[in-house]
N, C-alpha and C. Protein backbone atom coordinates (compact mmCIF):
# COMPACT_ATOMS: atom_id res chain seq x y z
N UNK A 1 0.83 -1.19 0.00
CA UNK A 1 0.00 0.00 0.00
C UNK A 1 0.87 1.24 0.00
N UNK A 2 1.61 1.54 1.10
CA UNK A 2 2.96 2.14 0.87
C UNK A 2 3.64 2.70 0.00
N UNK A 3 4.12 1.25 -1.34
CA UNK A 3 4.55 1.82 -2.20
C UNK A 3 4.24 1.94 -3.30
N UNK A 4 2.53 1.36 -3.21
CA UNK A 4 1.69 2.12 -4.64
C UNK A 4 1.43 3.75 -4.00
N UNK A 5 1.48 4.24 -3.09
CA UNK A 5 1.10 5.46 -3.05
C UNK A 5 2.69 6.49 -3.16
N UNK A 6 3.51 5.51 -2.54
CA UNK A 6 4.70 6.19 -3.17
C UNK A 6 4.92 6.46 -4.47
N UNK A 7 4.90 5.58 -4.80
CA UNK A 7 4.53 5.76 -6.89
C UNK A 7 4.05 6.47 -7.29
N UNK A 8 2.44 6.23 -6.99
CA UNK A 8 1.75 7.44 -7.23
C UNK A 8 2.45 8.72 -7.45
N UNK A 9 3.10 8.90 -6.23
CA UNK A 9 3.70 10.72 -6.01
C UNK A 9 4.50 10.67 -6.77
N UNK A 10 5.84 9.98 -7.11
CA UNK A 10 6.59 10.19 -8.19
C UNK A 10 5.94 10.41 -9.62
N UNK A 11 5.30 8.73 -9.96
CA UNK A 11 4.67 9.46 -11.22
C UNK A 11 4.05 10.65 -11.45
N UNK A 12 3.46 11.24 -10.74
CA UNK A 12 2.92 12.56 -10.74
C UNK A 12 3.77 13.58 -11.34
N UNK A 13 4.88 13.48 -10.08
CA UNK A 13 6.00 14.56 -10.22
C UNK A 13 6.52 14.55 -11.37
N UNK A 14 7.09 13.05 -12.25
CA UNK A 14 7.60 13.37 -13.49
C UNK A 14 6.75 13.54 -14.37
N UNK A 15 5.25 13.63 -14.44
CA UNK A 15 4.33 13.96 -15.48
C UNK A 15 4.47 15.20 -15.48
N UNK A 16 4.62 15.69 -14.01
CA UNK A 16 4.57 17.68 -14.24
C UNK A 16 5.86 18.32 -13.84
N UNK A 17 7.17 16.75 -14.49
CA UNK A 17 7.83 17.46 -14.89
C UNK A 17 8.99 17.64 -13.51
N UNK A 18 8.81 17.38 -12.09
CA UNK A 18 8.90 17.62 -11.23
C UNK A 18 10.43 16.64 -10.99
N UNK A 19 11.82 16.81 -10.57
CA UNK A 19 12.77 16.68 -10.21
C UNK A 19 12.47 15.32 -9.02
N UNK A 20 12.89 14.53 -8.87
CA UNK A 20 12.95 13.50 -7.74
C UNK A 20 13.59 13.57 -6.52
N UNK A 21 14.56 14.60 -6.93
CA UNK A 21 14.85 15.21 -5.48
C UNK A 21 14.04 16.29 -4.69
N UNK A 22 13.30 17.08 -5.47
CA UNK A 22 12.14 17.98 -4.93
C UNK A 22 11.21 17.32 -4.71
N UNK A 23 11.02 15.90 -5.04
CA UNK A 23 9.76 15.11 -4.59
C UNK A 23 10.36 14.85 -3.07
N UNK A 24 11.32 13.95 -2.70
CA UNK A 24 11.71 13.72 -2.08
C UNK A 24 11.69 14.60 -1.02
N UNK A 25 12.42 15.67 -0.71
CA UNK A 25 12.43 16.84 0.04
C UNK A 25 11.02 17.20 0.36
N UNK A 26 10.49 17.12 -0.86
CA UNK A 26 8.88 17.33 0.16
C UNK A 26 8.38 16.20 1.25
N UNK A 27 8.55 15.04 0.67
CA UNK A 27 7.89 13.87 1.04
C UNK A 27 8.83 14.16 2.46
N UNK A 28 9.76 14.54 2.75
CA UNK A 28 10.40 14.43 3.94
C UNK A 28 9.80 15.53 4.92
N UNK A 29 9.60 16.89 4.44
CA UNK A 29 8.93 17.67 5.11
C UNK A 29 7.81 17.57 5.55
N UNK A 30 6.62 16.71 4.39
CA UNK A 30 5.48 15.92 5.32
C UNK A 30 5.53 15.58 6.71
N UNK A 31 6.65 14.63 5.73
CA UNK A 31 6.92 13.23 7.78
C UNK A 31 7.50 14.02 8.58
N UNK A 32 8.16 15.27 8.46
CA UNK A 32 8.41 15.94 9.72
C UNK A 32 7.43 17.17 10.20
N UNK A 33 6.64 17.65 9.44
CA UNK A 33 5.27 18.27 9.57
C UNK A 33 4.09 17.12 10.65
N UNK A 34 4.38 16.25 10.40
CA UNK A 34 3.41 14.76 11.17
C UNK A 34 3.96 14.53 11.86
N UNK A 35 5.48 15.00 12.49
CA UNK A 35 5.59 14.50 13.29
C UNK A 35 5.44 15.22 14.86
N UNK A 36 6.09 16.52 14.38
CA UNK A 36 5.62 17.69 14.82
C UNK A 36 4.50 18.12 15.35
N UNK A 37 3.15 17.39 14.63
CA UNK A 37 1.80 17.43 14.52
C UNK A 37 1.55 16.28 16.02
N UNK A 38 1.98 15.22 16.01
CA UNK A 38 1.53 14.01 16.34
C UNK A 38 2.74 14.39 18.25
N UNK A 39 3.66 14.97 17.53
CA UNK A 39 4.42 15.26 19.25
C UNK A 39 3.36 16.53 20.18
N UNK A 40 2.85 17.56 19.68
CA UNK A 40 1.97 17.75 20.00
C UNK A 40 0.50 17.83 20.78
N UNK A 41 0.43 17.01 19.69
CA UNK A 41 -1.35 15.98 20.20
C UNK A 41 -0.88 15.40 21.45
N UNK A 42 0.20 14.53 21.60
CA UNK A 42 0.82 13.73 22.82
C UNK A 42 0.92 14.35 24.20
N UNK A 43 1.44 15.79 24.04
CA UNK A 43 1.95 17.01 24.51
C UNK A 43 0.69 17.80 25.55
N UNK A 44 -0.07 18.17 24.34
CA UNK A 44 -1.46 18.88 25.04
C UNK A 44 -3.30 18.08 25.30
N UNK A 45 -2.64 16.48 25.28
CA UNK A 45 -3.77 15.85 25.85
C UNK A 45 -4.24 15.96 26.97
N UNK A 46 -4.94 15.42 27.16
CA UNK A 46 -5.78 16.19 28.74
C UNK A 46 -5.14 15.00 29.69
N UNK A 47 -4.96 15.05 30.97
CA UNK A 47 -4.33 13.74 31.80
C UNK A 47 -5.56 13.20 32.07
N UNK A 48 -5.30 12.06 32.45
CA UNK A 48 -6.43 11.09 32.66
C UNK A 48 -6.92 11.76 34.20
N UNK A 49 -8.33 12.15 33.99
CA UNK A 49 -8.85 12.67 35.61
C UNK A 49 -8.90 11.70 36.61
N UNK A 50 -8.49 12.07 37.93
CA UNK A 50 -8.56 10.93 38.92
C UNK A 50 -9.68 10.40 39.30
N UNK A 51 -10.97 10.60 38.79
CA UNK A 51 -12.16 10.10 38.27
C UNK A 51 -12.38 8.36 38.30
N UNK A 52 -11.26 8.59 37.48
CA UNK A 52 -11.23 7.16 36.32
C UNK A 52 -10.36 6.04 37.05
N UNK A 53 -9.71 6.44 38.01
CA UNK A 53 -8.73 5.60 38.56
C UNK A 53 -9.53 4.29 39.29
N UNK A 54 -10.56 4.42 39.91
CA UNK A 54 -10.98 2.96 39.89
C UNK A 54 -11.27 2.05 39.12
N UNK A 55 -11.48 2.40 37.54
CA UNK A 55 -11.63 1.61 36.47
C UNK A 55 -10.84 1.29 36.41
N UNK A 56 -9.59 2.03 36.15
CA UNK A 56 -7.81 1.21 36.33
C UNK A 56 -8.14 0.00 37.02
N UNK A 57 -8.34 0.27 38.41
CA UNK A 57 -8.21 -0.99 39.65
C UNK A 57 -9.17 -2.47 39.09
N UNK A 58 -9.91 -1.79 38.76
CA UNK A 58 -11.63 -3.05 38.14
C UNK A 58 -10.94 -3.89 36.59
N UNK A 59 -9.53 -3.63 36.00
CA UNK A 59 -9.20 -4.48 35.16
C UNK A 59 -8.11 -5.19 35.83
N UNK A 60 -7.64 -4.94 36.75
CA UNK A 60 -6.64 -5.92 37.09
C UNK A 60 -7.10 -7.68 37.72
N UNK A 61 -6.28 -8.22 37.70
CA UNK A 61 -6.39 -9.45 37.69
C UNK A 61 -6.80 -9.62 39.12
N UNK A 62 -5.70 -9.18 40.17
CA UNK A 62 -5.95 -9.12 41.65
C UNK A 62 -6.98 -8.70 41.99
N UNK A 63 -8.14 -7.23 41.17
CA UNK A 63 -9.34 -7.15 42.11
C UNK A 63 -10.85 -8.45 41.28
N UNK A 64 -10.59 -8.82 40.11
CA UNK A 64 -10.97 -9.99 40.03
C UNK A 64 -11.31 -11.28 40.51
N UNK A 65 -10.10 -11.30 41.72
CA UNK A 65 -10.43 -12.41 41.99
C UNK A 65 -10.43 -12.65 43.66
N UNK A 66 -10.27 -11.36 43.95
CA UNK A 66 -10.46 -10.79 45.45
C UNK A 66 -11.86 -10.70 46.24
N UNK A 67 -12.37 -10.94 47.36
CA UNK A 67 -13.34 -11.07 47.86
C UNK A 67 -13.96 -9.49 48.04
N UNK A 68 -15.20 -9.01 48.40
CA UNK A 68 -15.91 -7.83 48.37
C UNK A 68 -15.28 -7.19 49.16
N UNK A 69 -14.87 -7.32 50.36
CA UNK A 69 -14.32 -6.41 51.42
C UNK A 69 -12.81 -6.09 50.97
N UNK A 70 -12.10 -6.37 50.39
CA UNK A 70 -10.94 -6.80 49.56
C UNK A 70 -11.31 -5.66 48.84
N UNK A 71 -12.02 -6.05 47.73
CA UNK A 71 -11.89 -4.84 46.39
C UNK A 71 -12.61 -3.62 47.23
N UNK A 72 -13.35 -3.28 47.86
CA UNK A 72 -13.69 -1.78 48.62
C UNK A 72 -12.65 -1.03 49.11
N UNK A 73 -11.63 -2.01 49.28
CA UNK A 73 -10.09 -1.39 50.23
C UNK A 73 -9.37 -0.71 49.07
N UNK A 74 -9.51 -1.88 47.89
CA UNK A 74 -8.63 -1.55 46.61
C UNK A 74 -9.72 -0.24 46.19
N UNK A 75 -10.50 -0.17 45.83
CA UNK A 75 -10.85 0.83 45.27
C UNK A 75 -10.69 1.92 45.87
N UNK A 76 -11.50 2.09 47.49
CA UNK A 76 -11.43 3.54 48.20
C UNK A 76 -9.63 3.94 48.77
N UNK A 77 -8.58 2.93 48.02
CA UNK A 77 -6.84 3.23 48.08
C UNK A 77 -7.01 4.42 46.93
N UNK A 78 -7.97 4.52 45.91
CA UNK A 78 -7.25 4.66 44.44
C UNK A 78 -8.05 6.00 44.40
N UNK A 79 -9.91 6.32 45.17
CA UNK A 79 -10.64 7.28 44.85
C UNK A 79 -9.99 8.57 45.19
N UNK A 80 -10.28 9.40 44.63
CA UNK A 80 -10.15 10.58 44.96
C UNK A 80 -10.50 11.55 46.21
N UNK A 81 -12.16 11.28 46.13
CA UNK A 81 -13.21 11.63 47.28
C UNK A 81 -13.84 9.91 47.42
N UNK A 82 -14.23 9.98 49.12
CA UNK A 82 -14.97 8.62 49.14
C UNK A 82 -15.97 8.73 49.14
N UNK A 83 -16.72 7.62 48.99
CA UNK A 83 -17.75 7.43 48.34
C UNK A 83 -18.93 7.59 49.56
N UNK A 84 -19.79 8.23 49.26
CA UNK A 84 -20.98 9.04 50.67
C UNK A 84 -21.47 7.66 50.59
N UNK A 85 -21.20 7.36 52.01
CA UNK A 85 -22.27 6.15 52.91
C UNK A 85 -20.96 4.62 53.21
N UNK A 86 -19.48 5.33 52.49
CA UNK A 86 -18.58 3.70 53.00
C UNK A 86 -18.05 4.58 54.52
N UNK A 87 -18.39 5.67 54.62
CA UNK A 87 -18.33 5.61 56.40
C UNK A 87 -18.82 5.84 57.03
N UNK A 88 -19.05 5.43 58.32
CA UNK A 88 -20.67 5.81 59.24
C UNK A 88 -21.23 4.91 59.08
N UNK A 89 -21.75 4.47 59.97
CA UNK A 89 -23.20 3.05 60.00
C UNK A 89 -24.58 3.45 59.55
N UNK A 90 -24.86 4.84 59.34
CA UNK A 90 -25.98 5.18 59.43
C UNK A 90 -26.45 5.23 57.69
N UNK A 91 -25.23 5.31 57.03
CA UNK A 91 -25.65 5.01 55.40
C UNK A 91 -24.63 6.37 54.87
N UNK A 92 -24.86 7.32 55.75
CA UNK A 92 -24.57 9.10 54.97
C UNK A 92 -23.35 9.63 55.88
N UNK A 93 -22.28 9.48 54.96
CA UNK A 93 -20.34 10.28 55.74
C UNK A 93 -21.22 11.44 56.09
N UNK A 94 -20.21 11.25 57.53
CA UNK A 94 -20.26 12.82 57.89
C UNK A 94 -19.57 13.70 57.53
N UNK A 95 -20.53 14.76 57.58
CA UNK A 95 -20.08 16.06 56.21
C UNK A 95 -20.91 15.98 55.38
N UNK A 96 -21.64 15.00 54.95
CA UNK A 96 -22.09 14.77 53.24
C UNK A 96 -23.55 15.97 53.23
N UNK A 97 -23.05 16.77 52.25
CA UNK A 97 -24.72 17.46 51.91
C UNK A 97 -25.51 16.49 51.80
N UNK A 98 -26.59 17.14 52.26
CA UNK A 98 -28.10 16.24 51.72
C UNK A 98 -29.01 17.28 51.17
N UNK A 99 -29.20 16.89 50.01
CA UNK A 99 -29.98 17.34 48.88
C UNK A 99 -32.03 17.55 49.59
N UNK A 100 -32.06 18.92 49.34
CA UNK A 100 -33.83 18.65 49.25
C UNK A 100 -34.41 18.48 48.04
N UNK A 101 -35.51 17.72 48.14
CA UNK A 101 -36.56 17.26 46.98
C UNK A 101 -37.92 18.50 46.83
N UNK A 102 -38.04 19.16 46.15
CA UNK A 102 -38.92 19.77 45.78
C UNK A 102 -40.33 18.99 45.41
N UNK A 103 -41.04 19.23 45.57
CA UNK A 103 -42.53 18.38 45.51
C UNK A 103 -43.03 19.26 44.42
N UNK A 104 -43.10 18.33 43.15
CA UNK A 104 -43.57 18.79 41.93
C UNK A 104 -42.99 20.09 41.21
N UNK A 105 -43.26 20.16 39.84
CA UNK A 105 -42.71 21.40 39.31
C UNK A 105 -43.08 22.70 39.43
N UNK A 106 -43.02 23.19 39.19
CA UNK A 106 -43.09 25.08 39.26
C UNK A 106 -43.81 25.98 37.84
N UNK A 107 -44.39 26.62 37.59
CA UNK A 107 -44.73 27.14 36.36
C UNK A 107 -43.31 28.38 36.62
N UNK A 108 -43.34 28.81 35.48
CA UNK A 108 -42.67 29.76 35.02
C UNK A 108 -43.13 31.20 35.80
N UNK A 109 -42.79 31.77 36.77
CA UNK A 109 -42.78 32.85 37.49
C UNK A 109 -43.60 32.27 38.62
N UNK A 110 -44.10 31.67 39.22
CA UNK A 110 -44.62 30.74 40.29
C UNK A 110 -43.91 31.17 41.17
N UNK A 111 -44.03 31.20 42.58
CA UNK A 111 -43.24 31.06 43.86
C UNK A 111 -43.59 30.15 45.11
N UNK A 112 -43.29 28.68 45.53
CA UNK A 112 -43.50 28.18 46.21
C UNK A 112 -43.34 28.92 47.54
């Protein structure tokens, strides 16, 4: 595939006439235009948010095959924030906001 498209570009070049060393020289400035391009992209990707870090933990082999109390240890090692209700007996960490529920919707300029 490679080097029918390499071809391609040459034949081109000598139809219009075009020197094989000016093909060349371009074809090189491409791959260093791409590469430039591609060091970049590498450069200004976003880091993986610490979000995601228990998914890390959930492919390994060890929390696979680890018992429930086991993988809760592995996971809340890796979270960021823990998870509202793995402390306290009562269900809800202390500290944790608790959200109010509004009872039904509102019209548009309404005031409960």
């Amino acid at each position: 595939m490679f080097a029918d498209s390499l071809f391609f570009v040459v034949s081109i070049g000598f139809i219009l006439g075009i020197s094989l060393n000016i093909i060349a020289i371009s074809l090189l400035l491409v791959a260093a235009g791409l590469a430039v391009l591609t060091a970049w992209f590498w450069i200004s990707g976003r880091p993986e948010p610490q979000s995601l870090a228990p998914l890390e933990v959930m492919g390994q082999r060890e929390f696979a095959q680890a018992d429930d109390e086991v993988r809760k240890q592995m996971l809340d090692a890796v979270r960021a924030v823990p998870v509202i209700g793995a402390s306290g007996a009562s269900g809800v960490a202390q500290g944790a906001p608790i959200a109010s529920v509004q009872a039904g919707p509102t019209v548009q300029g309404e005031t409960k």
